[in-house]
Each structure stands twice: as C-alpha cells, then as structure tokens.
N, C-alpha and C. Protein backbone atom coordinates (compact mmCIF):
# COMPACT_ATOMS: atom_id res chain seq x y z
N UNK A 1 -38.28 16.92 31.64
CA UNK A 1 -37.55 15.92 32.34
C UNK A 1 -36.22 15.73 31.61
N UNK A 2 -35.63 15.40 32.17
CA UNK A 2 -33.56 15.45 32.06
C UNK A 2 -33.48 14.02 31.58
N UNK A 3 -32.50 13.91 30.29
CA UNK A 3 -32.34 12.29 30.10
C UNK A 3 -30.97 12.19 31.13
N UNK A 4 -31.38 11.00 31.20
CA UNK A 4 -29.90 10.67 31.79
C UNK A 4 -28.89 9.88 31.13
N UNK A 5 -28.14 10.12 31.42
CA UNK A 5 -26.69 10.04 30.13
C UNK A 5 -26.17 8.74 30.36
N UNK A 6 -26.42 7.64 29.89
CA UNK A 6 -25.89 6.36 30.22
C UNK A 6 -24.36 6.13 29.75
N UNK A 7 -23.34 5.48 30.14
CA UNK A 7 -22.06 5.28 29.67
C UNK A 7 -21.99 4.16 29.22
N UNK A 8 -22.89 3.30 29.62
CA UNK A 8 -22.82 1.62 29.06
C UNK A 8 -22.87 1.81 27.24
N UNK A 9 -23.80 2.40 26.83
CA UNK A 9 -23.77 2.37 25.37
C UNK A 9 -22.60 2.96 24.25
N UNK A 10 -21.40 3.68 25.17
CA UNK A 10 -20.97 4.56 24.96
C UNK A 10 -19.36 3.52 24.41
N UNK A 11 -19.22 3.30 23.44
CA UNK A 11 -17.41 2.29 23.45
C UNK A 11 -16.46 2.82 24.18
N UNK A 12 -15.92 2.27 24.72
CA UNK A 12 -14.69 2.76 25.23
C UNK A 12 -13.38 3.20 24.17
N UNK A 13 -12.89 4.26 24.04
CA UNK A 13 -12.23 4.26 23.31
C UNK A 13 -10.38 3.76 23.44
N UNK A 14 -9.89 2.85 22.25
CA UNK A 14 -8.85 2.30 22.21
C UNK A 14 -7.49 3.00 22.00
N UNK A 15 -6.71 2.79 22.42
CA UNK A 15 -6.15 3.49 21.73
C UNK A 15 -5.11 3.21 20.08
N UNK A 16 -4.73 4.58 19.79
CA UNK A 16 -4.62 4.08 18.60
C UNK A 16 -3.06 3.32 18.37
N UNK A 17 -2.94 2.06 17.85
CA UNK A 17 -1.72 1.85 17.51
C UNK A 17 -1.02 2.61 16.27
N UNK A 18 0.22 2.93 16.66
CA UNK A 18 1.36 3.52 15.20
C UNK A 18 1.61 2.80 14.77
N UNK A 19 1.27 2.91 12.93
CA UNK A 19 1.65 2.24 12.27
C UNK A 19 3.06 1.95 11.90
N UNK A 20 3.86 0.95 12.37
CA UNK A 20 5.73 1.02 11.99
C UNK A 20 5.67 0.93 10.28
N UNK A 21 6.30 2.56 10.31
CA UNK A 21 6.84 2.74 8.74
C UNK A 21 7.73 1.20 7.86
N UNK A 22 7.51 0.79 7.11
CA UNK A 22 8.55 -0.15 6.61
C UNK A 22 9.71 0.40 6.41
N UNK A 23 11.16 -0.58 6.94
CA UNK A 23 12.17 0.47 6.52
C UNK A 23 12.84 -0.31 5.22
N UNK A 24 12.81 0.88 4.28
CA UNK A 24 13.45 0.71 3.05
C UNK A 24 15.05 0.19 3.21
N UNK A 25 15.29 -0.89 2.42
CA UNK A 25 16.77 -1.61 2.59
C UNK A 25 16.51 -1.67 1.14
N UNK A 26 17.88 -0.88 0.50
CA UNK A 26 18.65 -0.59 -0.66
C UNK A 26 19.11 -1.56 -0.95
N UNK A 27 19.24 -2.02 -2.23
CA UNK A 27 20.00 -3.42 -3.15
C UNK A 27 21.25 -3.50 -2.28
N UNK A 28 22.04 -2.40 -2.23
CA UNK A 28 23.26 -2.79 -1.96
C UNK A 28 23.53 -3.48 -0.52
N UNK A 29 22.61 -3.10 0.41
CA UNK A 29 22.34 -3.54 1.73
C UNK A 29 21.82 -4.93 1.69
N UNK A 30 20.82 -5.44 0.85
CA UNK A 30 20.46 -6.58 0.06
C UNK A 30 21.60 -7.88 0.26
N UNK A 31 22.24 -7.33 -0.85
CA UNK A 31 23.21 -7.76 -1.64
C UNK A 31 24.54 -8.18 -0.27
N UNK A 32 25.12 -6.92 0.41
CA UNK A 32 25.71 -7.42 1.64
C UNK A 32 25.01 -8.21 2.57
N UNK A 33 24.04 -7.90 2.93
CA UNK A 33 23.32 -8.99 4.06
C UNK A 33 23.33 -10.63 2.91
N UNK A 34 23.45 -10.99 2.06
CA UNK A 34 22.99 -11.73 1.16
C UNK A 34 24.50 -12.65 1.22
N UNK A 35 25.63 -11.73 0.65
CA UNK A 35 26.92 -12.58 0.77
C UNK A 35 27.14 -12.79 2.16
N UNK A 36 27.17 -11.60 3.53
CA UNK A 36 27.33 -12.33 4.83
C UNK A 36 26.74 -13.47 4.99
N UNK A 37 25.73 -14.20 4.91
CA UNK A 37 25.47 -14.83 5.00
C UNK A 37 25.28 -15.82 4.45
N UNK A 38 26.06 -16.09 2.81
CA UNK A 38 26.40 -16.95 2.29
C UNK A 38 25.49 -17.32 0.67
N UNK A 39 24.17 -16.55 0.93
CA UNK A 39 23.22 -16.90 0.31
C UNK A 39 23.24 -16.11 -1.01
N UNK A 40 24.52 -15.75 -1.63
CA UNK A 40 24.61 -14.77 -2.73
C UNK A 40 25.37 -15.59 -4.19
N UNK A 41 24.31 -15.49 -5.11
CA UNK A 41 24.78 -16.23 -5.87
C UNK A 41 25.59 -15.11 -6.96
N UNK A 42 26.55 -15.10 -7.95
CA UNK A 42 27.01 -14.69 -8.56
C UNK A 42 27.62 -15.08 -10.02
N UNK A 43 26.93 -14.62 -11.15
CA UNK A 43 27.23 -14.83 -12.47
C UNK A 43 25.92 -14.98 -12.93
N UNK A 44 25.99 -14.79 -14.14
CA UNK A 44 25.22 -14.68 -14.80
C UNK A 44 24.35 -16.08 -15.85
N UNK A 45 25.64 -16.99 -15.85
CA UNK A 45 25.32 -19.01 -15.59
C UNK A 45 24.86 -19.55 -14.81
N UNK A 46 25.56 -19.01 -13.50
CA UNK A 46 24.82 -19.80 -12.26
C UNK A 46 23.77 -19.08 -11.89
N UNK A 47 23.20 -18.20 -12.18
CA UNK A 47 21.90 -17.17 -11.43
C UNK A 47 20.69 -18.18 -12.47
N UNK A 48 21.09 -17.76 -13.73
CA UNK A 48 20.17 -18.39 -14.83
C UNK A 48 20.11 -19.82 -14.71
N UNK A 49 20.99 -20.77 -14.26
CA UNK A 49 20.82 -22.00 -13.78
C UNK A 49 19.52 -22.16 -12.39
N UNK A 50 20.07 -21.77 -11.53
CA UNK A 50 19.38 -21.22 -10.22
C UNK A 50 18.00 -21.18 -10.55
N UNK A 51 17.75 -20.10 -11.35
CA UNK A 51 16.29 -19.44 -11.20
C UNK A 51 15.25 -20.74 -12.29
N UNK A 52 16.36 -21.23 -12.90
CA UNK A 52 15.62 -22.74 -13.52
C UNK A 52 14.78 -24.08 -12.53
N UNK A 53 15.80 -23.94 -11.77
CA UNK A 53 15.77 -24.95 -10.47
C UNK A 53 14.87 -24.53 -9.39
N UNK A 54 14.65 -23.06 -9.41
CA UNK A 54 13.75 -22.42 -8.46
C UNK A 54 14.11 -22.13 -6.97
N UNK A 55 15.62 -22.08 -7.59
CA UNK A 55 15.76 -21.94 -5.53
C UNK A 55 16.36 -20.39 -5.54
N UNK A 56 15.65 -19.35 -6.24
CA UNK A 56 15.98 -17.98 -6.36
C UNK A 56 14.81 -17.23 -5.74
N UNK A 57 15.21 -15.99 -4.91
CA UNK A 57 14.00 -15.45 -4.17
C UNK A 57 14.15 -13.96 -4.95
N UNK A 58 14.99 -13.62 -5.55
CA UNK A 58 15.15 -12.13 -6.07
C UNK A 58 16.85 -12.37 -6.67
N UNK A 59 16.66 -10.87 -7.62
CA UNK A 59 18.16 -10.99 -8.64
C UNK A 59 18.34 -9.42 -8.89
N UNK A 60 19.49 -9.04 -9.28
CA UNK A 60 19.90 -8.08 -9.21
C UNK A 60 20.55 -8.10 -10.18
N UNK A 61 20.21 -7.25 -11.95
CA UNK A 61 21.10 -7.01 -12.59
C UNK A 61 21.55 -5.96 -12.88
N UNK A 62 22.49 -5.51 -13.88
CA UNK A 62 22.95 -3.88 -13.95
C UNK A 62 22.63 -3.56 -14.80
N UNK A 63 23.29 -2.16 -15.37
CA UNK A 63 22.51 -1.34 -16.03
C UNK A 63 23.31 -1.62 -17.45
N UNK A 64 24.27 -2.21 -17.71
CA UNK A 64 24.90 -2.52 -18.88
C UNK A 64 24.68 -4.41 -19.02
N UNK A 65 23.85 -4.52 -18.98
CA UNK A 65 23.94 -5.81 -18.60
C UNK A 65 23.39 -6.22 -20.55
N UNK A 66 23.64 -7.21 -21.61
CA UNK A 66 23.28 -7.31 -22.43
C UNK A 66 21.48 -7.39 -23.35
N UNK A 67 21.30 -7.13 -24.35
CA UNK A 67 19.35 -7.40 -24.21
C UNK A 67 19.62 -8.65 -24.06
N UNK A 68 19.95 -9.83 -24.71
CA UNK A 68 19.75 -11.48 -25.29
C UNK A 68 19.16 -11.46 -23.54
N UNK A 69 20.60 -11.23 -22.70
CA UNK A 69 20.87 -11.70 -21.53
C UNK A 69 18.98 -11.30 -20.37
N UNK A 70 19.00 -10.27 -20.55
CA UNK A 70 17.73 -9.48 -19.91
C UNK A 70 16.59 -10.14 -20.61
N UNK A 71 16.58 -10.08 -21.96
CA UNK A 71 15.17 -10.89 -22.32
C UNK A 71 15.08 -12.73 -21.71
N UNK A 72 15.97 -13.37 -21.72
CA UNK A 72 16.11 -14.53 -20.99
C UNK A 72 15.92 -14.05 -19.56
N UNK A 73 16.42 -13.58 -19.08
CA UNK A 73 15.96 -13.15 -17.21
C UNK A 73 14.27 -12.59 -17.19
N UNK A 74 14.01 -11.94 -17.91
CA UNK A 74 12.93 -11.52 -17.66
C UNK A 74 11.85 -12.70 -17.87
N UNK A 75 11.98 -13.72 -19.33
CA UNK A 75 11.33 -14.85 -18.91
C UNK A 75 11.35 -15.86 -18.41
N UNK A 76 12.62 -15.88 -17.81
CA UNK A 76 12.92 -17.19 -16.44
C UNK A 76 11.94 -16.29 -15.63
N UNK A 77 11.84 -15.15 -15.24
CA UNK A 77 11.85 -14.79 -14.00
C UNK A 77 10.18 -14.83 -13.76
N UNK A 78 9.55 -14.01 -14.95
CA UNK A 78 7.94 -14.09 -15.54
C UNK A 78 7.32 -15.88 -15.48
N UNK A 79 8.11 -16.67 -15.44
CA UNK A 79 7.60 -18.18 -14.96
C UNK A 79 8.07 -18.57 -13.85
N UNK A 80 8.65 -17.90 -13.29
CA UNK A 80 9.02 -18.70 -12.11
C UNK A 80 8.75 -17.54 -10.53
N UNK A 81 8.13 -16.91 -11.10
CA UNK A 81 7.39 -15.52 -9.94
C UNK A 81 8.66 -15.15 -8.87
N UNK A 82 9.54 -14.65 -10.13
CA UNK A 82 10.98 -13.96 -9.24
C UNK A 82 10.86 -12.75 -9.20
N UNK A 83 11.57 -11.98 -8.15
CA UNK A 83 11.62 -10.36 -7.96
C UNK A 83 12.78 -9.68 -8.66
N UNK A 84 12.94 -8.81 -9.05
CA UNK A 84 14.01 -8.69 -10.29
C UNK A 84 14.22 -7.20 -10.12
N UNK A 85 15.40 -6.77 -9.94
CA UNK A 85 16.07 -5.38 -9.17
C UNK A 85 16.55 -5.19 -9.94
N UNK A 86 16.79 -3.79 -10.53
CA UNK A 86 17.91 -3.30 -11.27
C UNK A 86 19.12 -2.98 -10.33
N UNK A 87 19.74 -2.89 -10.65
CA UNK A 87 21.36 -2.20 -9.51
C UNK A 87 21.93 -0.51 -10.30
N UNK A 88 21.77 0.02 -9.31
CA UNK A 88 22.40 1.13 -9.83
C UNK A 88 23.59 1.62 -10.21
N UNK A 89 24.29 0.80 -11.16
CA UNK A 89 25.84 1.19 -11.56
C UNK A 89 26.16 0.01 -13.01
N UNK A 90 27.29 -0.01 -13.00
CA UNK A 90 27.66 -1.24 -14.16
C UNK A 90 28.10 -2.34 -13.41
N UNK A 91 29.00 -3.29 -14.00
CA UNK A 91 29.05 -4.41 -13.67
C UNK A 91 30.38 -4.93 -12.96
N UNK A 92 31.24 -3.49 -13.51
CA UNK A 92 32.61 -3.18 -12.40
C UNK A 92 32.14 -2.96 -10.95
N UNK A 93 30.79 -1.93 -10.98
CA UNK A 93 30.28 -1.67 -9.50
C UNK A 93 30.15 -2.49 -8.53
N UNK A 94 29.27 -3.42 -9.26
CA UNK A 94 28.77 -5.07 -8.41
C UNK A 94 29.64 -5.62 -8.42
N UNK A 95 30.65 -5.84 -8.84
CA UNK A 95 31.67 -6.63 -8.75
C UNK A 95 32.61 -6.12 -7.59
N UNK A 96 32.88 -4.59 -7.41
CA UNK A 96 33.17 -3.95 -6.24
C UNK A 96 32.37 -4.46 -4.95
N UNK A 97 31.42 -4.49 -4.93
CA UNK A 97 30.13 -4.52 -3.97
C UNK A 97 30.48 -6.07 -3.42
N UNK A 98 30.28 -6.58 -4.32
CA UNK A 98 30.60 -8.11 -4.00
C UNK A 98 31.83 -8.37 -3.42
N UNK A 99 32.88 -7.74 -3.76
CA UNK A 99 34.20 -7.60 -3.03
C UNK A 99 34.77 -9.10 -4.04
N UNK A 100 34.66 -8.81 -5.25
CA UNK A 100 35.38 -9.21 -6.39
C UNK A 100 36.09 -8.44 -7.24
N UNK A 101 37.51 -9.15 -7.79
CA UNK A 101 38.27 -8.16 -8.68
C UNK A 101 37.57 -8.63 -10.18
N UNK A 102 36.30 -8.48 -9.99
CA UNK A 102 36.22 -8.69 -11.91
C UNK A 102 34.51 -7.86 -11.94
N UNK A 103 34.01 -8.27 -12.81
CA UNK A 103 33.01 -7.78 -13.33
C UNK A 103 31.90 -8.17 -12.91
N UNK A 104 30.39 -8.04 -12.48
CA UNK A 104 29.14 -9.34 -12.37
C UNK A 104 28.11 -8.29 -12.59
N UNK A 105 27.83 -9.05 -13.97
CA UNK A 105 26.43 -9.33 -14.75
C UNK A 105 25.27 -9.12 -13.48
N UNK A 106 24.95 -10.40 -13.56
CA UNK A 106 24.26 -11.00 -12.48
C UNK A 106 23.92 -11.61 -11.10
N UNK A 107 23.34 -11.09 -10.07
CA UNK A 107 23.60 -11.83 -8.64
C UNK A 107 22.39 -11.69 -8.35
N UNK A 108 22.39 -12.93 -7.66
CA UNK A 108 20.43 -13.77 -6.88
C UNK A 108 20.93 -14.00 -5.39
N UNK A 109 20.13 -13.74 -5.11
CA UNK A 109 19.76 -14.22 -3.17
C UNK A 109 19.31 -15.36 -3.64
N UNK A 110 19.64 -16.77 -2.75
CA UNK A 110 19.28 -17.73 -2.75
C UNK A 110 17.90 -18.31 -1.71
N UNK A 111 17.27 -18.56 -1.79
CA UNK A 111 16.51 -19.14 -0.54
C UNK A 111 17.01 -19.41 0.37
C-alpha cells in the first residue's frame, strides 16, 4: 500500500531575507558629517573638558598627538565608555579636514 504524501506537515518555505552589508564610513566622512552639522568639537581643552561632562559620543586623535596627552584620553575615555579613533595623518591633516588654518590635536562628535 502507497503512503500518501501529506503537505500539511510539510513548512512552507520563506524566503530568505539579504542581509544589508553595513556600510563602512571612514573618520574623515565622520568628521565632515560631524562639522556639517555643527556637532564637531575641536581642541584638545575643549574635547578633554567635554568628555568630563559626558556629552562626547566618539574622538578622533592623530598620530603625533603627545603620550601625557593620550594617556589622559585614554582614561577619560576608559570611565566614561567613549569610542576613540585614531586619524590617519598628523595634526596639520585634521586641521586641513576641519577646514582650519592651524593644527588639531583633538576632535569629538558631540551628542
């Protein structure tokens, strides 16, 4: 005798959703979306002030940036659960980037 093939037990199959890749946005893209819109802090006083007060969501320093200066950022940042970017250049770069004629240490996105 023949079974008969029921479909009720059978799931219907879904289909599959694509997963959307995250798209990677570079510091420097960061950093412009950050001053367009106002929320870019700059120096290396006022960032370290900032990230005291807690109204810092991420920071961006460079690659010549001093130790004293980096060991203080790293433990503002280690108490206060900040995201902390290196920037790829010196401090003439960011200061380019920023569309300043001088130098910057340091720059935070603000909340």
């Amino acid at each position: 005798m023949a079974k008969a093939k029921t479909t009720a037990n059978k799931k219907a199959a879904k289909p599959v959703a694509k997963k959307k890749q995250a798209k990677t946005v570079s510091t420097e893209q960061r950093i412009r979306e950050a001053q367009n819109k106002g929320k870019l802090l700059i120096g290396t006083k006022t960032t370290l002030k900032c990230i005291k007060g807690g109204s810092v969501l991420s920071v961006f320093y460079t690659t010549n940036i001093p130790e004293n200066v980096l060991k203080d950022l790293n433990y503002y940042a280690r108490i206060s659960d900040i995201e902390l970017n290196k920037f790829n250049g010196d401090s003439a770069k960011l200061g380019d980037l920023c569309g300043k004629p001088f130098k910057i240490l340091l720059a935070a996105i603000k909340k």
